[in-house]
N, C-alpha and C. Protein backbone atom coordinates (compact mmCIF):
# COMPACT_ATOMS: atom_id res chain seq x y z
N UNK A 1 -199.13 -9.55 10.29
CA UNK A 1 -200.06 -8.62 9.68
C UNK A 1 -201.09 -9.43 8.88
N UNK A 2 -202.42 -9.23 9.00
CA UNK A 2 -203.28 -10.04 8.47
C UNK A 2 -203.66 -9.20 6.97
N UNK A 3 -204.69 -10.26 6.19
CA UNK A 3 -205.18 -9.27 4.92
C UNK A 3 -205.80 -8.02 5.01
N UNK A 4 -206.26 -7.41 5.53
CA UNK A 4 -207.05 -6.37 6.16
C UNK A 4 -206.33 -5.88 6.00
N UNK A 5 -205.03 -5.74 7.04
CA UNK A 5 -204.09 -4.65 7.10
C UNK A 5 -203.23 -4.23 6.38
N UNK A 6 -202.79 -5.37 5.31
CA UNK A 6 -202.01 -5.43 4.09
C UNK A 6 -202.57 -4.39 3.26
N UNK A 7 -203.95 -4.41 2.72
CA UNK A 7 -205.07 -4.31 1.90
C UNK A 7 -204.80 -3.00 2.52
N UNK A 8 -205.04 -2.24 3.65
CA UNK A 8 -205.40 -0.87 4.20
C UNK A 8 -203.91 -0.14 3.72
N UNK A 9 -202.72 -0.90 4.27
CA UNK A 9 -201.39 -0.15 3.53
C UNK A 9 -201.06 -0.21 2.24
N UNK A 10 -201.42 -1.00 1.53
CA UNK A 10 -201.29 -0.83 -0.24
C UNK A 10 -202.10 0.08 -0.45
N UNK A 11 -203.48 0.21 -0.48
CA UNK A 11 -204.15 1.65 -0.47
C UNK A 11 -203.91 3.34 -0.40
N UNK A 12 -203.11 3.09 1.36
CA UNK A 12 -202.60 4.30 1.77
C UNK A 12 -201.10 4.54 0.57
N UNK A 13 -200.62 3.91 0.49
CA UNK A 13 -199.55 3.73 -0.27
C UNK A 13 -199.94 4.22 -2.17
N UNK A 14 -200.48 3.39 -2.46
CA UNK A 14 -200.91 3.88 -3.59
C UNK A 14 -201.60 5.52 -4.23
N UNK A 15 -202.46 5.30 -2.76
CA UNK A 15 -203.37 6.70 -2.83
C UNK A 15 -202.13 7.90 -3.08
N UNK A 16 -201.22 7.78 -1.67
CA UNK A 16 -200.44 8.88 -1.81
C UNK A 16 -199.36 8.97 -2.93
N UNK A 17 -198.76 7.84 -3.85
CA UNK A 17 -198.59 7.98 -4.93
C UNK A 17 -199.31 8.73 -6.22
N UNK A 18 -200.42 9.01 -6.22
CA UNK A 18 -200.93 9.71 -7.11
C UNK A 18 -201.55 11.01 -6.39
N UNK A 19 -201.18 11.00 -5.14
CA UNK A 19 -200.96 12.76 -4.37
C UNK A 19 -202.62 12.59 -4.08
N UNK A 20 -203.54 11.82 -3.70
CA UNK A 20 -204.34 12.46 -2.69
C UNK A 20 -204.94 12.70 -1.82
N UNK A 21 -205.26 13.13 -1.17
CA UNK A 21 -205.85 12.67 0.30
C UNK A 21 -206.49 11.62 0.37
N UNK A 22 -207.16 10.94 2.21
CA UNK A 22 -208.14 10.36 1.82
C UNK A 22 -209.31 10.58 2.08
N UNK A 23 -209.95 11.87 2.46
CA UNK A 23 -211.07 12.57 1.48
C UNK A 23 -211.27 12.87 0.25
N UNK A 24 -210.23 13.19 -0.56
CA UNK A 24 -210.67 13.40 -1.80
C UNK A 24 -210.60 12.00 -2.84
N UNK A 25 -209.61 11.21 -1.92
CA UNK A 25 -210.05 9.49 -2.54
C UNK A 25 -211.27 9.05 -2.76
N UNK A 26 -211.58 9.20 -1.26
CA UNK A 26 -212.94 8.78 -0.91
C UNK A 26 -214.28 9.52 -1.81
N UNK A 27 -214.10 10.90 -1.98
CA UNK A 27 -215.29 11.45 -2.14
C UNK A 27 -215.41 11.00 -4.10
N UNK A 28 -213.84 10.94 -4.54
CA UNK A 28 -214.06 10.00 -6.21
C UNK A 28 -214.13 9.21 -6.18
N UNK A 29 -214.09 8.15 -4.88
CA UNK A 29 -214.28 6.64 -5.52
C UNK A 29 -215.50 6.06 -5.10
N UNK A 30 -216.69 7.25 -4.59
CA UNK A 30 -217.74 7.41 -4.16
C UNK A 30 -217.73 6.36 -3.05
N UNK A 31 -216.87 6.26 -2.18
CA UNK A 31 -216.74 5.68 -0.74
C UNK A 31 -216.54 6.46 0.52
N UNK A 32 -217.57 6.57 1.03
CA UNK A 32 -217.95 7.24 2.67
C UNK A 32 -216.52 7.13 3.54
N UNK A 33 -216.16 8.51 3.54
CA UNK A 33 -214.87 8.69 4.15
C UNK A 33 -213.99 7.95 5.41
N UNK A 34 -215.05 7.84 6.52
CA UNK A 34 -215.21 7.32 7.46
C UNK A 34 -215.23 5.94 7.34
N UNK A 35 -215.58 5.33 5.85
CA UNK A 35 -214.90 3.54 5.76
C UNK A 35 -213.78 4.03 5.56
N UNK A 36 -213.63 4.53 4.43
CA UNK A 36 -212.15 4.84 3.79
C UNK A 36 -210.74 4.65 5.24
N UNK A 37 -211.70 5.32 5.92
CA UNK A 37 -210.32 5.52 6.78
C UNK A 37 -210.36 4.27 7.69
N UNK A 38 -211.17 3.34 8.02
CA UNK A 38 -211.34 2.09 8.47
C UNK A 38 -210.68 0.89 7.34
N UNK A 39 -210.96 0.98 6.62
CA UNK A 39 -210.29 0.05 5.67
C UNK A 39 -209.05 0.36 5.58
N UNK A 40 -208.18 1.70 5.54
CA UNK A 40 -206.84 1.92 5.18
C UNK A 40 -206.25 1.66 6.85
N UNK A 41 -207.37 1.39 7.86
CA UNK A 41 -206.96 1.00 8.53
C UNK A 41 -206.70 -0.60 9.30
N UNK A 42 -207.46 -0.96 8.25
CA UNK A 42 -207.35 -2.82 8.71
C UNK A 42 -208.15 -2.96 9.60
N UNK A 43 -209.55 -2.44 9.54
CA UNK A 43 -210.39 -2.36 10.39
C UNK A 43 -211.94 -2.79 9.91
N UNK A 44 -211.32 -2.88 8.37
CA UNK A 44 -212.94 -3.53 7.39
C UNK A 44 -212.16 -4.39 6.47
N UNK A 45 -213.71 -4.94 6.50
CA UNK A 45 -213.38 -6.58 5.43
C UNK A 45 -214.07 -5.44 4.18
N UNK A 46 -213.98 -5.53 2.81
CA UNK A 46 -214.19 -4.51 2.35
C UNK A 46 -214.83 -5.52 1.31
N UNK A 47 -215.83 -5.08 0.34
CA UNK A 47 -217.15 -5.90 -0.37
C UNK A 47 -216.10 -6.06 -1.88
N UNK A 48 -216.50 -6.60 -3.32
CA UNK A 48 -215.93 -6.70 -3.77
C UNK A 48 -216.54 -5.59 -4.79
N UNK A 49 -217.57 -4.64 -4.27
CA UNK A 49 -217.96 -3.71 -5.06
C UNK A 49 -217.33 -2.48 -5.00
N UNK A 50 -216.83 -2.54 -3.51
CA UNK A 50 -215.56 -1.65 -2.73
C UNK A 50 -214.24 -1.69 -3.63
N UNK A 51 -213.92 -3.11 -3.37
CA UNK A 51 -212.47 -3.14 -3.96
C UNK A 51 -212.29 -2.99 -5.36
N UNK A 52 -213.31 -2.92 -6.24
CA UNK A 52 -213.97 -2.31 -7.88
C UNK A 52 -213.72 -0.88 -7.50
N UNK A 53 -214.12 -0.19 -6.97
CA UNK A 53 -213.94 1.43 -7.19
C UNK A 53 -212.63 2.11 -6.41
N UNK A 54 -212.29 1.49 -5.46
CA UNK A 54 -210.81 1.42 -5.20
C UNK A 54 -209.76 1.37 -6.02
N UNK A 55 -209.62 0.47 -6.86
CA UNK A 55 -208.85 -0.73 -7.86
C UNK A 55 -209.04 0.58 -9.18
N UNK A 56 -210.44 1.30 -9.44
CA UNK A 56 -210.58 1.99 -10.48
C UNK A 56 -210.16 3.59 -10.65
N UNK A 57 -210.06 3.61 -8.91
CA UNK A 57 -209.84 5.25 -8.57
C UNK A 57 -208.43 5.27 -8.79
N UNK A 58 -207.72 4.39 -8.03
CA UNK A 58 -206.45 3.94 -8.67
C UNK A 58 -205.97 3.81 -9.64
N UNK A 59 -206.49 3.80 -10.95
CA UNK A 59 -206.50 3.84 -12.25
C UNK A 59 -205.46 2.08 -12.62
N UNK A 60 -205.97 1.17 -11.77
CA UNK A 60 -205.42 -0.17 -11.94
C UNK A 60 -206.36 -1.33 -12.05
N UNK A 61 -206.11 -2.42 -12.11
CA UNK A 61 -207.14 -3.51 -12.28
C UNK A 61 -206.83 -3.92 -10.89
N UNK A 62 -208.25 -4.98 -11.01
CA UNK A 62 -208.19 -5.69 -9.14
C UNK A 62 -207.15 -6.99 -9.11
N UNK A 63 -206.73 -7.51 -10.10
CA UNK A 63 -205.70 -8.04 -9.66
C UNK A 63 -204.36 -7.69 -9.82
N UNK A 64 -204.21 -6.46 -10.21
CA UNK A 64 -203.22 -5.73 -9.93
C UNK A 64 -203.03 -4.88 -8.57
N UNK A 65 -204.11 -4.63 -7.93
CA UNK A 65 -204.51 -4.12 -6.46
C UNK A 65 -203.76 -5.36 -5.52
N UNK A 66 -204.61 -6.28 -6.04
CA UNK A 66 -204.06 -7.42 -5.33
C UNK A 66 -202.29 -8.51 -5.44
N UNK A 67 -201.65 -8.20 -6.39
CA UNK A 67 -200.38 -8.63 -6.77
C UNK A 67 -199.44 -7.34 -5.33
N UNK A 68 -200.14 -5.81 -5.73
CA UNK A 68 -199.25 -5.00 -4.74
C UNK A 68 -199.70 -5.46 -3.31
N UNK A 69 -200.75 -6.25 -2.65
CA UNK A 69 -200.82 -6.33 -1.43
C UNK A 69 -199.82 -7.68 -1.13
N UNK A 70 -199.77 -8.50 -1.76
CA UNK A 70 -199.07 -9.80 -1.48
C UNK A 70 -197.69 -9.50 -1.71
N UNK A 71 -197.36 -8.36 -2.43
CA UNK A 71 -195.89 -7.93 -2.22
C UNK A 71 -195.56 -6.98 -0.59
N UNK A 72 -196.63 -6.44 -0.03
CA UNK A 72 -196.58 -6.03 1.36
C UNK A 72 -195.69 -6.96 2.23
């Protein structure tokens, strides 16, 4: 499994820990649904302005985003 895909299942994982879709992820973490679902799919390299509102919608820091992917 490469980083991409790690990165797309800590996401999906997290998201559904705090119960919510990923439209309504997407539409608060002001990220276009249609990445959303490319990235949770290991299908985007994702910017680091991305992984900032991800990391924030999550209500976590980015290297705490990143400690849960390397535990994948």
């Amino acid at each position: 499994m490469n980083l991409q895909q790690k990165l797309g299942l800590t996401i999906i994982k997290l998201r559904k820990e705090i119960g919510l879709s990923q439209e309504k992820f997407a539409l608060e973490a002001d990220i276009d649904r249609r990445y959303m679902s490319d990235l949770e799919n290991g299908r985007r390299n994702p910017s680091l302005e991305i992984i900032e509102k991800i990391a924030k919608r999550l209500g976590i820091s980015i290297s705490e985003l990143f400690c849960e992917v390397e535990r994948m």
